[in-house]
Protein backbone atom coordinates (compact mmCIF):
# COMPACT_ATOMS: atom_id res chain seq x y z
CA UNK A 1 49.05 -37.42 -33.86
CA UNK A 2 47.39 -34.16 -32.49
CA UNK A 3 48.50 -33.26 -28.96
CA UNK A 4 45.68 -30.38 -28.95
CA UNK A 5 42.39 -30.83 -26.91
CA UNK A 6 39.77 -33.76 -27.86
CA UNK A 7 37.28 -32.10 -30.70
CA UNK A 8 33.97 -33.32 -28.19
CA UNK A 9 35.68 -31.63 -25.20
CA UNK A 10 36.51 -28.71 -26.69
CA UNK A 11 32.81 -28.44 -27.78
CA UNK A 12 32.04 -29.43 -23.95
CA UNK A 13 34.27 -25.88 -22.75
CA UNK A 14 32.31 -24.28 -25.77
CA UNK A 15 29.11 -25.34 -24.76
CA UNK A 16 29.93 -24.10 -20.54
CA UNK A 17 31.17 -20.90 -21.81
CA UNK A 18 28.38 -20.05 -23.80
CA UNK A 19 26.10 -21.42 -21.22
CA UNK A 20 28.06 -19.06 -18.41
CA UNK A 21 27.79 -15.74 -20.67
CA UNK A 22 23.97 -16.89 -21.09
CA UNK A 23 23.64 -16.79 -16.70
CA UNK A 24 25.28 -14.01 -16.81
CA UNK A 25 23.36 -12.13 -19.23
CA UNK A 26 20.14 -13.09 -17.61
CA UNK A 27 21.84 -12.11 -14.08
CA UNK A 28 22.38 -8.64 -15.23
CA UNK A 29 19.16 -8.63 -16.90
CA UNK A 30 17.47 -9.53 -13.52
CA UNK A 31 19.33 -6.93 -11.38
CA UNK A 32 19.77 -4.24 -13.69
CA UNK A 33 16.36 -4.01 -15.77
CA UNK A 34 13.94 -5.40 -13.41
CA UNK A 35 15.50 -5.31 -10.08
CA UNK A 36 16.66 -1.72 -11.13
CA UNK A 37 19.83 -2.62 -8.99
CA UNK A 38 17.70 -3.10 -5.70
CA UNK A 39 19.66 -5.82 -4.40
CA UNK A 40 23.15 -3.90 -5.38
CA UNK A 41 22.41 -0.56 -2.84
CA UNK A 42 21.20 2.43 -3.15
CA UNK A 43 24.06 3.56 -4.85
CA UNK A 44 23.48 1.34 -8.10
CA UNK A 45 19.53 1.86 -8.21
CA UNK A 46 20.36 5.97 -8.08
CA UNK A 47 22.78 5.30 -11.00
CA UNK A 48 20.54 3.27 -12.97
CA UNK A 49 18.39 6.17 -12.92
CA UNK A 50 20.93 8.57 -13.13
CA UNK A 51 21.40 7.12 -16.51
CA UNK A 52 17.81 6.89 -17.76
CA UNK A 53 16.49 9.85 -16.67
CA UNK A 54 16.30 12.03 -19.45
CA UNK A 55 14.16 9.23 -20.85
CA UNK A 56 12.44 8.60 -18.24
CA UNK A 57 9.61 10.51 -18.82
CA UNK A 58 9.24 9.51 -22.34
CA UNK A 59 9.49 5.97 -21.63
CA UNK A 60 6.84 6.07 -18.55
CA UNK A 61 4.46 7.98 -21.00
CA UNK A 62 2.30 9.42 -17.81
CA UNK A 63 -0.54 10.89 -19.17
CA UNK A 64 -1.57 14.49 -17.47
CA UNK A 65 -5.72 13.09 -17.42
CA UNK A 66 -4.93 9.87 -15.91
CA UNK A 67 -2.37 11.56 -13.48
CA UNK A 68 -4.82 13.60 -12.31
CA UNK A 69 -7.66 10.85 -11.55
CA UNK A 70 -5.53 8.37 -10.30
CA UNK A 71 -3.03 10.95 -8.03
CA UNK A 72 -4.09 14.07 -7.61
CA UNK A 73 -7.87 14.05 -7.01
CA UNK A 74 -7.48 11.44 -4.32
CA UNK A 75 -5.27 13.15 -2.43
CA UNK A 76 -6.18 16.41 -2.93
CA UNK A 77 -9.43 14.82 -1.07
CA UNK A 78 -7.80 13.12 1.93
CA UNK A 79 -6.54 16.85 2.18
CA UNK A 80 -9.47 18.44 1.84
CA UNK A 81 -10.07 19.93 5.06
CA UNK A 82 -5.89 20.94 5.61
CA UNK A 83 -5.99 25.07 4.20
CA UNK A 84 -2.24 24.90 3.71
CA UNK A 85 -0.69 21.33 3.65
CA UNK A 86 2.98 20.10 3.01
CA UNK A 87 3.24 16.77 1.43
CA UNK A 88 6.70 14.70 1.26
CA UNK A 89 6.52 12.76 -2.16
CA UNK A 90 9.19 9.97 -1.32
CA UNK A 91 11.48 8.90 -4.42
CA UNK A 92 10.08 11.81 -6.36
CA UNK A 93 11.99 10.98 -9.66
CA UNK A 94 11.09 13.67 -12.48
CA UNK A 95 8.64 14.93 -10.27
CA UNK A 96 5.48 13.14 -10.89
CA UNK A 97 3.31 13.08 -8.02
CA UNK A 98 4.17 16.89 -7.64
CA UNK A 99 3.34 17.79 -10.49
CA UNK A 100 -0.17 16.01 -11.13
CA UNK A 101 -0.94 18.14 -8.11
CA UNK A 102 0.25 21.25 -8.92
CA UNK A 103 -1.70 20.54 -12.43
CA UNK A 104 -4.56 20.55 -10.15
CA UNK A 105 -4.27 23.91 -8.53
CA UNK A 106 -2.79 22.31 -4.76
CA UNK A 107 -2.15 25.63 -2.83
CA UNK A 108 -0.03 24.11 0.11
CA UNK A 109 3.76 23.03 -0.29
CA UNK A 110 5.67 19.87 -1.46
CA UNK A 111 9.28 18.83 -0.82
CA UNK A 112 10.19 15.83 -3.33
CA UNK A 113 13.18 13.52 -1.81
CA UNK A 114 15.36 11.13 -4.05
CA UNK A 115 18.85 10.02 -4.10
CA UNK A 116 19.08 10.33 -8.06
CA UNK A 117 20.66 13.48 -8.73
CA UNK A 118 19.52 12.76 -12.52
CA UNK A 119 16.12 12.44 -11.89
CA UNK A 120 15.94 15.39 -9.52
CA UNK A 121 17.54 17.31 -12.18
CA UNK A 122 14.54 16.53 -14.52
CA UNK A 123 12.36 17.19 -11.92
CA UNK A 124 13.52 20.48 -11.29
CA UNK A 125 13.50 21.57 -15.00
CA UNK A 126 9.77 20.64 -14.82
CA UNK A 127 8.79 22.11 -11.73
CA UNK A 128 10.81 25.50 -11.94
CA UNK A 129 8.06 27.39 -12.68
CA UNK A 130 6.28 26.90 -9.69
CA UNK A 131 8.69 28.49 -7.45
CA UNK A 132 9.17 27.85 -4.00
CA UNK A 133 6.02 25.97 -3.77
CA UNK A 134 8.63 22.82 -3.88
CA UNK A 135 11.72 21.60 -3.06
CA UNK A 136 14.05 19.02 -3.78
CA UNK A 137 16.30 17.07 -1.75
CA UNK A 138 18.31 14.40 -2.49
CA UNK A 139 18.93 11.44 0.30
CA UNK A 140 17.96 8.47 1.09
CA UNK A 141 14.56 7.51 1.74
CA UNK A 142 15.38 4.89 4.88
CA UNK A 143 16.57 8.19 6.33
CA UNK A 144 14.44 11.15 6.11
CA UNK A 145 16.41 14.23 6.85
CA UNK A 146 12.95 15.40 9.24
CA UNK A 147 11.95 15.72 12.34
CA UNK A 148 9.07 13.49 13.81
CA UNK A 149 5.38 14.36 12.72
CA UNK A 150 5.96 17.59 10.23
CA UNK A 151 3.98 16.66 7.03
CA UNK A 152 0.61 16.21 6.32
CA UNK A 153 1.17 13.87 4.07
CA UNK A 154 3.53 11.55 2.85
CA UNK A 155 3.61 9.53 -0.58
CA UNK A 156 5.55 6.94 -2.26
CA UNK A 157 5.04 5.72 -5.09
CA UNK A 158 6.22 2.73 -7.72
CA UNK A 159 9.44 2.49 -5.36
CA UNK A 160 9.31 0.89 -2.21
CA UNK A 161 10.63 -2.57 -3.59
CA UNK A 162 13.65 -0.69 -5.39
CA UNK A 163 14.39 0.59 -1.83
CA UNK A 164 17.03 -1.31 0.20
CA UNK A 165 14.84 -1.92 3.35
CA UNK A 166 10.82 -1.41 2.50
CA UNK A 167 9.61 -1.89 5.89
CA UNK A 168 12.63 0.67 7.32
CA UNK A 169 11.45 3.16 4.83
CA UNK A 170 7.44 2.87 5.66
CA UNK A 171 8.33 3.37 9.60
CA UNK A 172 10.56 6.54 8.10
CA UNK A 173 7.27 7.58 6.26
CA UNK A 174 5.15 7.04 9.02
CA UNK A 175 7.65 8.87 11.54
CA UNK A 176 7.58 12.13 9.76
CA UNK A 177 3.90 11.80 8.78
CA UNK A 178 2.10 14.56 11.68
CA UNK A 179 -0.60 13.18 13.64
CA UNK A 180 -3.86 12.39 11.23
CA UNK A 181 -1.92 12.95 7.93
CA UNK A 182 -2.27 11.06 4.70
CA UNK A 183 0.17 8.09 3.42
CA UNK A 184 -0.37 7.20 0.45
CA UNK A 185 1.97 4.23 -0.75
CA UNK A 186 2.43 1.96 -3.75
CA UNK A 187 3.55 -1.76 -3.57
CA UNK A 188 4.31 -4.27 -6.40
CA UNK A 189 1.95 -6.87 -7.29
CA UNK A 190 2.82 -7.34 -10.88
CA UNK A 191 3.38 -10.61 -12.58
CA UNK A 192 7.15 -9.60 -12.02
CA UNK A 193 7.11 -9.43 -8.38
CA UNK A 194 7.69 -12.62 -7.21
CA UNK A 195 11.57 -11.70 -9.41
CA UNK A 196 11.33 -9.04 -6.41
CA UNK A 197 11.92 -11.58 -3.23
CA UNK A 198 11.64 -9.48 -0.22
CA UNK A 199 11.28 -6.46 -1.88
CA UNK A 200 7.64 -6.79 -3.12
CA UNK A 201 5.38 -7.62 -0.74
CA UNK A 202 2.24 -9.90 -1.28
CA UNK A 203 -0.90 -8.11 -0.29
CA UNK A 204 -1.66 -9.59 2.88
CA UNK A 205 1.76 -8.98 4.24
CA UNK A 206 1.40 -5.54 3.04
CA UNK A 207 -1.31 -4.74 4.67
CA UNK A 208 -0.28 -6.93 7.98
CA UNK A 209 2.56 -3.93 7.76
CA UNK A 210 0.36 -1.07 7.80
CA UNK A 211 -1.84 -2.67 10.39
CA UNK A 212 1.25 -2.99 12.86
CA UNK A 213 1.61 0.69 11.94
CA UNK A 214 0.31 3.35 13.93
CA UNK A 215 -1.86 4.37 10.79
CA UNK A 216 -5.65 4.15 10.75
CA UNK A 217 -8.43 3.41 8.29
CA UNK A 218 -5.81 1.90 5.88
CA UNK A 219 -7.36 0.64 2.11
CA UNK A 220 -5.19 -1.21 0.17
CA UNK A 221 -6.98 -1.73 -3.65
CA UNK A 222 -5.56 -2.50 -6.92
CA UNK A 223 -3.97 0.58 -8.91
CA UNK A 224 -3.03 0.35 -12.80
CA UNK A 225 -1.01 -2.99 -13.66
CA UNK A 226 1.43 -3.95 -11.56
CA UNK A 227 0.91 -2.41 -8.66
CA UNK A 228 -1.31 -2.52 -4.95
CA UNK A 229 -2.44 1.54 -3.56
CA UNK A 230 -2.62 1.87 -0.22
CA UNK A 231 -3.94 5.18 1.54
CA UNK A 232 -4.28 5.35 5.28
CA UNK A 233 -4.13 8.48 8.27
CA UNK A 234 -1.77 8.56 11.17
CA UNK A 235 -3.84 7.92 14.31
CA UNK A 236 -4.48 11.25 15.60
CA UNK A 237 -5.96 14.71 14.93
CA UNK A 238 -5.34 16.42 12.06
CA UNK A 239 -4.05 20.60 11.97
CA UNK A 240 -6.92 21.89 9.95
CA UNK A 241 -4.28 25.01 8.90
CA UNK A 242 -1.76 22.52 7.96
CA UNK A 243 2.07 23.15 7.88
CA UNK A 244 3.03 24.69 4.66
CA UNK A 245 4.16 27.65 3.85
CA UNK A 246 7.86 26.86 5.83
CA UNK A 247 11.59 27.46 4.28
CA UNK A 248 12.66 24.23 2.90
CA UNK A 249 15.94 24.47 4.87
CA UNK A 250 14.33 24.81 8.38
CA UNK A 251 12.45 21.46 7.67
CA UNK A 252 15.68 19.91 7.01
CA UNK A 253 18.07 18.34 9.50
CA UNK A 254 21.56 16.93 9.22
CA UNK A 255 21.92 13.01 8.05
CA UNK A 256 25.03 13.02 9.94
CA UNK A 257 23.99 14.08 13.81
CA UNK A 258 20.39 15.42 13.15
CA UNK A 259 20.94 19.19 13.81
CA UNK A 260 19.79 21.69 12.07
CA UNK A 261 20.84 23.41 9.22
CA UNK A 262 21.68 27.03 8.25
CA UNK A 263 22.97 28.51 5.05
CA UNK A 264 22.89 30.17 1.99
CA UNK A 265 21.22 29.77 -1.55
CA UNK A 266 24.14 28.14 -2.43
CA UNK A 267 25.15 25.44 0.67
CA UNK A 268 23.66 24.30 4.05
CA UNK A 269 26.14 24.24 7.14
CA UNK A 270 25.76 22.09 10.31
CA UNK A 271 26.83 23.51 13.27
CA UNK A 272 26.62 20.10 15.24
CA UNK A 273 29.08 18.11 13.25
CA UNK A 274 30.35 20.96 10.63
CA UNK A 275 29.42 18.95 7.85
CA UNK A 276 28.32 22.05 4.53
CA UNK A 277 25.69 20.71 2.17
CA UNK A 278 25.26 21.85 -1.41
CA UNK A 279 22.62 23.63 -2.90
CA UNK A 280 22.92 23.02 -6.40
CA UNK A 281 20.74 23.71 -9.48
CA UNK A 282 17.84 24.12 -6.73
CA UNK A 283 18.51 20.80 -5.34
CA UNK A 284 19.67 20.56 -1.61
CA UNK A 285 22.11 17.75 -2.06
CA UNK A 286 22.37 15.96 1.62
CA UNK A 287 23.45 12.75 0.14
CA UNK A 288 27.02 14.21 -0.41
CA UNK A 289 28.33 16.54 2.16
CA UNK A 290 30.81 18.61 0.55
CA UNK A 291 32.57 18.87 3.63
């Protein structure tokens, strides 16, 4: 007589254990590939595109035409009357928004924030030749190294639900956005939003978020597949000269105590709390103080 377990239960524990690798796989599937690790911090979405972004690109297939009618020429029309603007392009990635309007001949300045130092890399290799007509920071978007009201405009786009707090990060935006500057914003519609809960936002909360805002003449419409594009002006005046032309590291303040920074090519210093930033590869990096 067999003292092992009962052939039917041991197909039972077979059964649960292939059923609990099956969860598990569809769990990581969920926060990993669609989620992009929104729901694990900001640390685990950065690394998950850490890791993808030399493919990034090549897996996003942007093409330059539709770049330009769908990102550029809009803004670059909201901006029309601004002789020297500085835009903020929030989660920049490899650089996309910047580019499409440098493509297009923009003549102010852009600073591109994201907390992937992979992507920023990218971005960097692609931009380079433009000079100091951008720069690159990496930190995170719910806290926008900048004083209130310095850009003329501010965009985000294809990552406010990967961000840990969406509405956090569009009072950030709007904070740093100068008085009658441009936002221009993405939010996920897609069939795979509603995998997004409290991340993606249906339209009419959306735009019941810009509307408690203190943005006018907001538009919401639908943009490509999966996503809503919103585009609305601070309430105020705009600077007709418009604010570019500045050194990157006098825009910048310190994540830490929000002083200002001073340096070299090569690292930022705070005098308020003595923490040293990195400059690295042309990337200030103020989401890890050095010191």
């Amino acid at each position: 007589m067999s003292c092992g377990v009962p052939l039917p239960l041991r197909w039972l524990w077979i059964g649960m254990a292939l059923a609990g690798s099956l969860v598990l796989a569809a769990l990581a599937y969920w926060q990993l590939i669609i989620a992009e690790g929104a729901y694990l911090g900001p640390r685990v979405v950065a690394w998950t595109y850490d890791w993808v972004a030399r493919r990034y690109d090549a897996i996003k297939q942007f093409n330059p035409r539709e770049e330009t009618w769908f990102l550029s020429s809009p803004l670059l029309r909201a901006l029309a009357e601004v002789s020297n603007p500085l835009v903020l392009d929030v989660a920049t990635g490899t650089g996309r928004l910047p580019l499409a309007l440098l493509r297009s001949h923009f003549r102010g300045q852009i600073v591109g924030l994201d907390l992937s130092a992979g992507m920023l890399k990218q971005a960097r290799s692609q931009l380079r030749i433009f000079g100091d007509q951008v720069g690159l920071v990496q930190q995170d978007a719910c806290h926008l190294p900048f004083d209130d009201g310095v850009f003329d405009a501010v965009t985000c786009l294809e990552a406010l639900e990967f961000l840990p707090r969406p509405r956090k990060a569009l009072a950030e935006m709007v904070r740093v956005l100068a008085p009658g500057g441009v936002l221009f914003l993405s939010n996920r519609v897609g069939r795979e939003a509603h995998l997004l809960p409290g991340r993606s936002l249906p339209r009419p909360v959306f735009e019941q978020m810009l509307a408690s805002s203190p943005l006018r003449d907001a538009q919401v419409r639908a943009w490509q597949v999966d996503y809503d594009l919103a585009m609305a002006r601070k309430e105020g005046q705009p600077d007709s000269a418009g604010r570019g032309g500045i050194d990157l590291a006098s825009l910048l303040r310190c994540p830490g105590c929000g002083g200002r920074l001073q340096g070299t090519a090569i690292a930022l210093n705070c005098h308020g709390c003595e923490r040293r930033y990195a400059v690295r590869e042309g990337i200030v990096r103020l989401a890890a103080p050095t010191g």
